[in-house]
PDB file of N, CA and C in Angstrom:
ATOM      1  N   UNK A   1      27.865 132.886 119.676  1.00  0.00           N
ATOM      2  CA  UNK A   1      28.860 133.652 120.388  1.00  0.00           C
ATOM      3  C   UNK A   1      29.579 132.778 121.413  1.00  0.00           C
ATOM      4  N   UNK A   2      28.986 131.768 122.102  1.00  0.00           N
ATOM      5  CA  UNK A   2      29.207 131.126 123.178  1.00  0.00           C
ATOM      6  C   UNK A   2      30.260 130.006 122.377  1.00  0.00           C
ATOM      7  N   UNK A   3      30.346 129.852 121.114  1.00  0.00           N
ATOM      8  CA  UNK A   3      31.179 128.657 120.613  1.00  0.00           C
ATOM      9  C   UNK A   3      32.550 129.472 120.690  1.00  0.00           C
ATOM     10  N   UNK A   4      32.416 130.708 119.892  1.00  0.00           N
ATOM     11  CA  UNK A   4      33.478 130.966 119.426  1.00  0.00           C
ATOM     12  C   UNK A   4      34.391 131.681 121.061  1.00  0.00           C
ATOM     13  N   UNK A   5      33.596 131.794 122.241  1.00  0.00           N
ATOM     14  CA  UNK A   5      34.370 132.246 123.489  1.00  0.00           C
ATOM     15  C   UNK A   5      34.659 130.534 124.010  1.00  0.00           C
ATOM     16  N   UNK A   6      34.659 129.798 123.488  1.00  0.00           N
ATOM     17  CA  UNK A   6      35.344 128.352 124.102  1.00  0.00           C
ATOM     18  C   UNK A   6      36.369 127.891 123.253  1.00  0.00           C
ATOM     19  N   UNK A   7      36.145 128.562 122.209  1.00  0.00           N
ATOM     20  CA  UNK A   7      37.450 128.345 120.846  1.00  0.00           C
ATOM     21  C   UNK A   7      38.286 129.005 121.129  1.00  0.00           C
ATOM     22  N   UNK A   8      38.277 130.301 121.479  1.00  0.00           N
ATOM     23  CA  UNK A   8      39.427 131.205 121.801  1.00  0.00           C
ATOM     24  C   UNK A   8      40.162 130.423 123.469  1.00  0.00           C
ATOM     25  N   UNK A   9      39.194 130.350 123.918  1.00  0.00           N
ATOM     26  CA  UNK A   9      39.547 129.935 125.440  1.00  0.00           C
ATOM     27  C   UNK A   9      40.371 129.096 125.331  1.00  0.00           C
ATOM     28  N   UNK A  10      39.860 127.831 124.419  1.00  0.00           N
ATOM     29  CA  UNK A  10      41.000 126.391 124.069  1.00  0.00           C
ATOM     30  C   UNK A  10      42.222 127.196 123.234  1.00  0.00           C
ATOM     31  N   UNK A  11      42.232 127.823 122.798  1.00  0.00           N
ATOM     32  CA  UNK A  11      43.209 128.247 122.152  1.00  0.00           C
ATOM     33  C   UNK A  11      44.431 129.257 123.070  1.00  0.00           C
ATOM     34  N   UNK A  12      43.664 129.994 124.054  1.00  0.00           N
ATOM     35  CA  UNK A  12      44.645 130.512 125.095  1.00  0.00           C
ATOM     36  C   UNK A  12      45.471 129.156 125.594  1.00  0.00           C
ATOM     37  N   UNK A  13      44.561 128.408 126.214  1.00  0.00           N
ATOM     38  CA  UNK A  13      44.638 127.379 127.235  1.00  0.00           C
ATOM     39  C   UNK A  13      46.080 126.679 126.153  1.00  0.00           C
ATOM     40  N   UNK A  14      45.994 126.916 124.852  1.00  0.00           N
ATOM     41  CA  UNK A  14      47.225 125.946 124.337  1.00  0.00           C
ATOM     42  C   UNK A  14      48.145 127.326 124.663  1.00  0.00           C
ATOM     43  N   UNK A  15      48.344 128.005 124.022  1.00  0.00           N
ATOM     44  CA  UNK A  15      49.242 129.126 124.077  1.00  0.00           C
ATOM     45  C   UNK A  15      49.932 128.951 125.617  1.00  0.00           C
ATOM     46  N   UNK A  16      48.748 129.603 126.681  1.00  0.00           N
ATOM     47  CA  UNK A  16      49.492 129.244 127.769  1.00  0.00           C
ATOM     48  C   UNK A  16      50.273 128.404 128.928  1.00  0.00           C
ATOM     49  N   UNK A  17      50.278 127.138 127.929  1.00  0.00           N
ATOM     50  CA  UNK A  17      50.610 125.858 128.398  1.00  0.00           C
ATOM     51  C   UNK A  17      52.294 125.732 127.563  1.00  0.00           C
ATOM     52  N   UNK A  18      52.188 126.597 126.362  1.00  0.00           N
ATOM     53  CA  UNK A  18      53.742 126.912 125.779  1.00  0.00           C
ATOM     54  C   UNK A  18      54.224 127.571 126.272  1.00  0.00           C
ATOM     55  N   UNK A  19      53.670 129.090 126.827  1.00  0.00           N
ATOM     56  CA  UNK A  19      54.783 129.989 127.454  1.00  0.00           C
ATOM     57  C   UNK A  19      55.249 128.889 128.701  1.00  0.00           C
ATOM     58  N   UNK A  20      54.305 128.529 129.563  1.00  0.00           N
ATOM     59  CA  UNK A  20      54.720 127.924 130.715  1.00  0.00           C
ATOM     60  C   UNK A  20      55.542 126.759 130.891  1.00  0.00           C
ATOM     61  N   UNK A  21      55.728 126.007 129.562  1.00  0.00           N
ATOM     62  CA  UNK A  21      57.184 125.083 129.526  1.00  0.00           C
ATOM     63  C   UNK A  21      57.973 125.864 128.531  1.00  0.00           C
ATOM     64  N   UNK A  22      58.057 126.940 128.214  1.00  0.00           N
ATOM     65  CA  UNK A  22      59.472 127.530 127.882  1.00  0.00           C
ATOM     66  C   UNK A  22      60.290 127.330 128.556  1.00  0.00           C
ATOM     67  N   UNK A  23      61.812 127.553 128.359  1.00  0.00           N
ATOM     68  CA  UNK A  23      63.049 126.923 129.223  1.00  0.00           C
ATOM     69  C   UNK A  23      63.890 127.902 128.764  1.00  0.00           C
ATOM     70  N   UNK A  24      63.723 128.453 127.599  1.00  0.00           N
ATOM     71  CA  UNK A  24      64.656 129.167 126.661  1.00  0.00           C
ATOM     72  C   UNK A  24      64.802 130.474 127.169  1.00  0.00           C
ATOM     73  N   UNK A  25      65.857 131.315 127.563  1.00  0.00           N
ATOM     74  CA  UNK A  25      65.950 133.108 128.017  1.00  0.00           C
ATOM     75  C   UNK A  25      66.540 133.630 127.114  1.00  0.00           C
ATOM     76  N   UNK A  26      65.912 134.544 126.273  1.00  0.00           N
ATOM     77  CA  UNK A  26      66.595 135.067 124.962  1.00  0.00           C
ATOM     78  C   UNK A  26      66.618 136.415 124.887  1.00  0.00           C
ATOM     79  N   UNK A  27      67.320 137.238 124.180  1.00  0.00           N
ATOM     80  CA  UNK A  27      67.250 138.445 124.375  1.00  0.00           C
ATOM     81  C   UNK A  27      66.613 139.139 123.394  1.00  0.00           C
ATOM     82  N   UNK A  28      66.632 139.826 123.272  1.00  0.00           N
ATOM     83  CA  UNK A  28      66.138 140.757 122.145  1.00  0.00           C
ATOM     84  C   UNK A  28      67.281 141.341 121.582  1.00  0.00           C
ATOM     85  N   UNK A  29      67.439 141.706 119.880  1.00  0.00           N
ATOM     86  CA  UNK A  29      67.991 142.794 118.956  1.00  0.00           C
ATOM     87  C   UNK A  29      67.140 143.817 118.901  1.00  0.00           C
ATOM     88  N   UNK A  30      67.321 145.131 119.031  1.00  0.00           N
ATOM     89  CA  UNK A  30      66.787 146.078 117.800  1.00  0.00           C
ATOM     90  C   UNK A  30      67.861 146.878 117.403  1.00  0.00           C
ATOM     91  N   UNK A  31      67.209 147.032 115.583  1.00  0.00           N
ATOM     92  CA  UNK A  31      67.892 147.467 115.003  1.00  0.00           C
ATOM     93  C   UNK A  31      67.083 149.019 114.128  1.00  0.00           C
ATOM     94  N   UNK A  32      67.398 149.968 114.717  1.00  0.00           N
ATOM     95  CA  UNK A  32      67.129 151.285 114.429  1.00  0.00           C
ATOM     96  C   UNK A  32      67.636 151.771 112.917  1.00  0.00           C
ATOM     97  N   UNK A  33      66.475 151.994 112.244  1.00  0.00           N
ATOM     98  CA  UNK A  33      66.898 152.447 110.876  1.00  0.00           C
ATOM     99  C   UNK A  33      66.479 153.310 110.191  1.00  0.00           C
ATOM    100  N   UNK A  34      66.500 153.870 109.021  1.00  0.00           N
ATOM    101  CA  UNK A  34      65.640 155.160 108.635  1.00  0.00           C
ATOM    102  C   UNK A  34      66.095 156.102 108.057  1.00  0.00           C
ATOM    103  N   UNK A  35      65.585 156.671 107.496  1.00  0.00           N
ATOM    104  CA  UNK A  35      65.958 158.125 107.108  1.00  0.00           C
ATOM    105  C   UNK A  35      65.495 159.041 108.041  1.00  0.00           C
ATOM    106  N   UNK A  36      66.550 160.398 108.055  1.00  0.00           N
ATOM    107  CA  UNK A  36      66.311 161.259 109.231  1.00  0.00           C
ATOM    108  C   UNK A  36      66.868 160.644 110.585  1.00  0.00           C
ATOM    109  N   UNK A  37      66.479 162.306 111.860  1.00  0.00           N
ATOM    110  CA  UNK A  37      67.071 161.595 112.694  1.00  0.00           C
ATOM    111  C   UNK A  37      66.271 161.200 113.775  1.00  0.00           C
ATOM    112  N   UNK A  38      66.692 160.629 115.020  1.00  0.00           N
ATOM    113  CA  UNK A  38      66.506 160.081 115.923  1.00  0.00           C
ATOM    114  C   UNK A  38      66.697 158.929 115.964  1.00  0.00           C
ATOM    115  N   UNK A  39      67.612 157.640 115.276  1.00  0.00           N
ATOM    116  CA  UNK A  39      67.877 156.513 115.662  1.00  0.00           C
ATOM    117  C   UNK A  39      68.617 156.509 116.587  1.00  0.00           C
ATOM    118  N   UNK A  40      69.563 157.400 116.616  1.00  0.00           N
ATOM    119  CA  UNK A  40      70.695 157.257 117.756  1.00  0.00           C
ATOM    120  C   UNK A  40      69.622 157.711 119.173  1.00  0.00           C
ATOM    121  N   UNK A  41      69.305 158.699 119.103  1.00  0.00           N
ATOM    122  CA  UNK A  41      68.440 159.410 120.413  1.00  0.00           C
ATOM    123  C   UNK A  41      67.344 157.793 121.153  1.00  0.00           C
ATOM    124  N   UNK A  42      66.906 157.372 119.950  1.00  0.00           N
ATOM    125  CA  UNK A  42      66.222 156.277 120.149  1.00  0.00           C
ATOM    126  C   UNK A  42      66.501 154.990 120.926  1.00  0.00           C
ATOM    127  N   UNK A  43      67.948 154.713 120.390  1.00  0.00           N
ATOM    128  CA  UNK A  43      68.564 153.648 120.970  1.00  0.00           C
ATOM    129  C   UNK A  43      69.205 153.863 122.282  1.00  0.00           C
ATOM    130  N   UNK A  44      69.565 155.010 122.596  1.00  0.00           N
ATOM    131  CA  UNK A  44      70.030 155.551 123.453  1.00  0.00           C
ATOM    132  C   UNK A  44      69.413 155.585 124.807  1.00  0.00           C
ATOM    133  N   UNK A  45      68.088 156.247 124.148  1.00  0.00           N
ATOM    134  CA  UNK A  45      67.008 156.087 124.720  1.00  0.00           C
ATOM    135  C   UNK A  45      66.180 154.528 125.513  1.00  0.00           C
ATOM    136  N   UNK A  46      66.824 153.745 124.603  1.00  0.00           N
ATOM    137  CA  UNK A  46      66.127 152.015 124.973  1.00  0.00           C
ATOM    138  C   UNK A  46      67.224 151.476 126.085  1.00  0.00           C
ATOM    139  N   UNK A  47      68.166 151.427 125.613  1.00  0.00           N
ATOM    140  CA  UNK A  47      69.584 151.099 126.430  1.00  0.00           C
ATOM    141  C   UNK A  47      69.500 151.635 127.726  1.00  0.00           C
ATOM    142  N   UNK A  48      69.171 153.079 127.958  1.00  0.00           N
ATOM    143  CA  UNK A  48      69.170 153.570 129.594  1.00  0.00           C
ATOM    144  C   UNK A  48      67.579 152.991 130.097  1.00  0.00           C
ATOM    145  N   UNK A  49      66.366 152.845 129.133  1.00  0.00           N
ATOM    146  CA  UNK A  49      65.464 151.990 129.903  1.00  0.00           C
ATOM    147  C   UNK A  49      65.796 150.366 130.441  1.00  0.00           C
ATOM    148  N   UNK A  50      66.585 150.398 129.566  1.00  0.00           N
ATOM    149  CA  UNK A  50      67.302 148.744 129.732  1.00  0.00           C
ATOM    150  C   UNK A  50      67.966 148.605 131.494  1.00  0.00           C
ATOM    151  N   UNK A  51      68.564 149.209 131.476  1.00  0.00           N
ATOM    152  CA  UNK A  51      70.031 149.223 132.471  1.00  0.00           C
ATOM    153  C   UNK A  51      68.929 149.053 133.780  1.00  0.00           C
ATOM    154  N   UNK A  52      68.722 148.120 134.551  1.00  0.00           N
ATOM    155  CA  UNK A  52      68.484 147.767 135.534  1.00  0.00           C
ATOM    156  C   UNK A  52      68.705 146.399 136.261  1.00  0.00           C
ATOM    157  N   UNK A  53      68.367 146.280 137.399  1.00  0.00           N
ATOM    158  CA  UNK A  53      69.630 145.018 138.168  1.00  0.00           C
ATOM    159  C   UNK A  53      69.783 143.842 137.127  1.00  0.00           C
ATOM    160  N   UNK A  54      68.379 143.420 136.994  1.00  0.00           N
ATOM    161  CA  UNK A  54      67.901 142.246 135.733  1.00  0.00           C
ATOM    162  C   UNK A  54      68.524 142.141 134.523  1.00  0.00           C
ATOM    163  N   UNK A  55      68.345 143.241 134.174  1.00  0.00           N
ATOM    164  CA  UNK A  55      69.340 143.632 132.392  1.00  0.00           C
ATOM    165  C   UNK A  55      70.480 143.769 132.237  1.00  0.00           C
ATOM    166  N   UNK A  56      71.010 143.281 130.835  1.00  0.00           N
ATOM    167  CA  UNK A  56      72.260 143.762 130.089  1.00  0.00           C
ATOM    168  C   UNK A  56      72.162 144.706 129.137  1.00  0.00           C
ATOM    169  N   UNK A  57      72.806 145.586 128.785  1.00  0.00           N
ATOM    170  CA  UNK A  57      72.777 146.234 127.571  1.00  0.00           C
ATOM    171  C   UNK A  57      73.822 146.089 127.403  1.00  0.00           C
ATOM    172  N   UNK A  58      73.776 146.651 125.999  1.00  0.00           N
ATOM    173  CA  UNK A  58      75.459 146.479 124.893  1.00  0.00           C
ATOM    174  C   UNK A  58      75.111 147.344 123.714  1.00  0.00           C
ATOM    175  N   UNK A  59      76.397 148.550 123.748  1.00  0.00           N
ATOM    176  CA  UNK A  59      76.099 149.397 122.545  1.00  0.00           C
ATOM    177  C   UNK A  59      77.217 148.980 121.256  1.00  0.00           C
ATOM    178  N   UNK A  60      76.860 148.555 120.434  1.00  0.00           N
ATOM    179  CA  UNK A  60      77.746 148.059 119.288  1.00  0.00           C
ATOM    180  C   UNK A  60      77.799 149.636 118.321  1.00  0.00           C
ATOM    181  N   UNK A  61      78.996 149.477 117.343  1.00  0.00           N
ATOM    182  CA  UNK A  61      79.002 150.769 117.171  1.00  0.00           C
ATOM    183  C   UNK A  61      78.050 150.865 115.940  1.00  0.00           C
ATOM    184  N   UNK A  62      78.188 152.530 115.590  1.00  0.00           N
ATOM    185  CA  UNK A  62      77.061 152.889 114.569  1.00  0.00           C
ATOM    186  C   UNK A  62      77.631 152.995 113.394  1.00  0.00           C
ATOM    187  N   UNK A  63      77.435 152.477 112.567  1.00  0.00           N
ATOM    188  CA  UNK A  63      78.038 152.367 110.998  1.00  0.00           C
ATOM    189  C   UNK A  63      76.919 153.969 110.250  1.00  0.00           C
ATOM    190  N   UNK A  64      77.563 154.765 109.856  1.00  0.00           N
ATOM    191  CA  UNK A  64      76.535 155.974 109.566  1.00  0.00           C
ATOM    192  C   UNK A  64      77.388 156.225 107.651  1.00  0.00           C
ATOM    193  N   UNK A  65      76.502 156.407 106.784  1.00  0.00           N
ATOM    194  CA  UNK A  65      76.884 156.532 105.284  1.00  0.00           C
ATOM    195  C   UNK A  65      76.785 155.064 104.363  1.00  0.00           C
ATOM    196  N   UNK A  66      77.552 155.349 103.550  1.00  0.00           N
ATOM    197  CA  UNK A  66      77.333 154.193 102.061  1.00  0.00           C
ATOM    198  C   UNK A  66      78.008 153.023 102.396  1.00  0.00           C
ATOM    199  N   UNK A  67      77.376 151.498 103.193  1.00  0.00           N
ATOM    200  CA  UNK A  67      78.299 150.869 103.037  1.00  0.00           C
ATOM    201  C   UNK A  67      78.638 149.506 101.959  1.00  0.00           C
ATOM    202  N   UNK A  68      77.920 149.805 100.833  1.00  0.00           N
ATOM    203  CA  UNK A  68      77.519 149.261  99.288  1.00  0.00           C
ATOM    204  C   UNK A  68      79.764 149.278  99.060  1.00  0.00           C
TER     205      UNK A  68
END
């Protein structure tokens, strides 16, 4: 038991040595899809959790039907 809690440990210890020279600020997409509803309610929903001093949001429009 004691090996495999020093394996994981070395293995944080790398992980958290990557987040901590990240340099990169990236944003996130989501893209709401599905049958039925609530994508719109959903996104809607993410966007007003978004909106604070820190954040951007951006509503692009909704393409709704066949676009084949």
């Amino acid at each position: 038991m004691n090996a495999t809690r020093e394996r994981q440990q070395r293995l944080k210890d790398k992980v958290d040595a990557r987040v901590a020279a990240a340099q990169d600020e990236r944003g996130i997409v989501m893209v709401f899809t599905g049958n039925g509803k609530g994508k719109t309610t959903a996104a809607f929903g993410t966007a007003t959790r978004a909106v604070r001093p820190w954040q951007k949001s951006r509503r692009d429009p909704v393409y709704q039907g066949d676009l084949a």
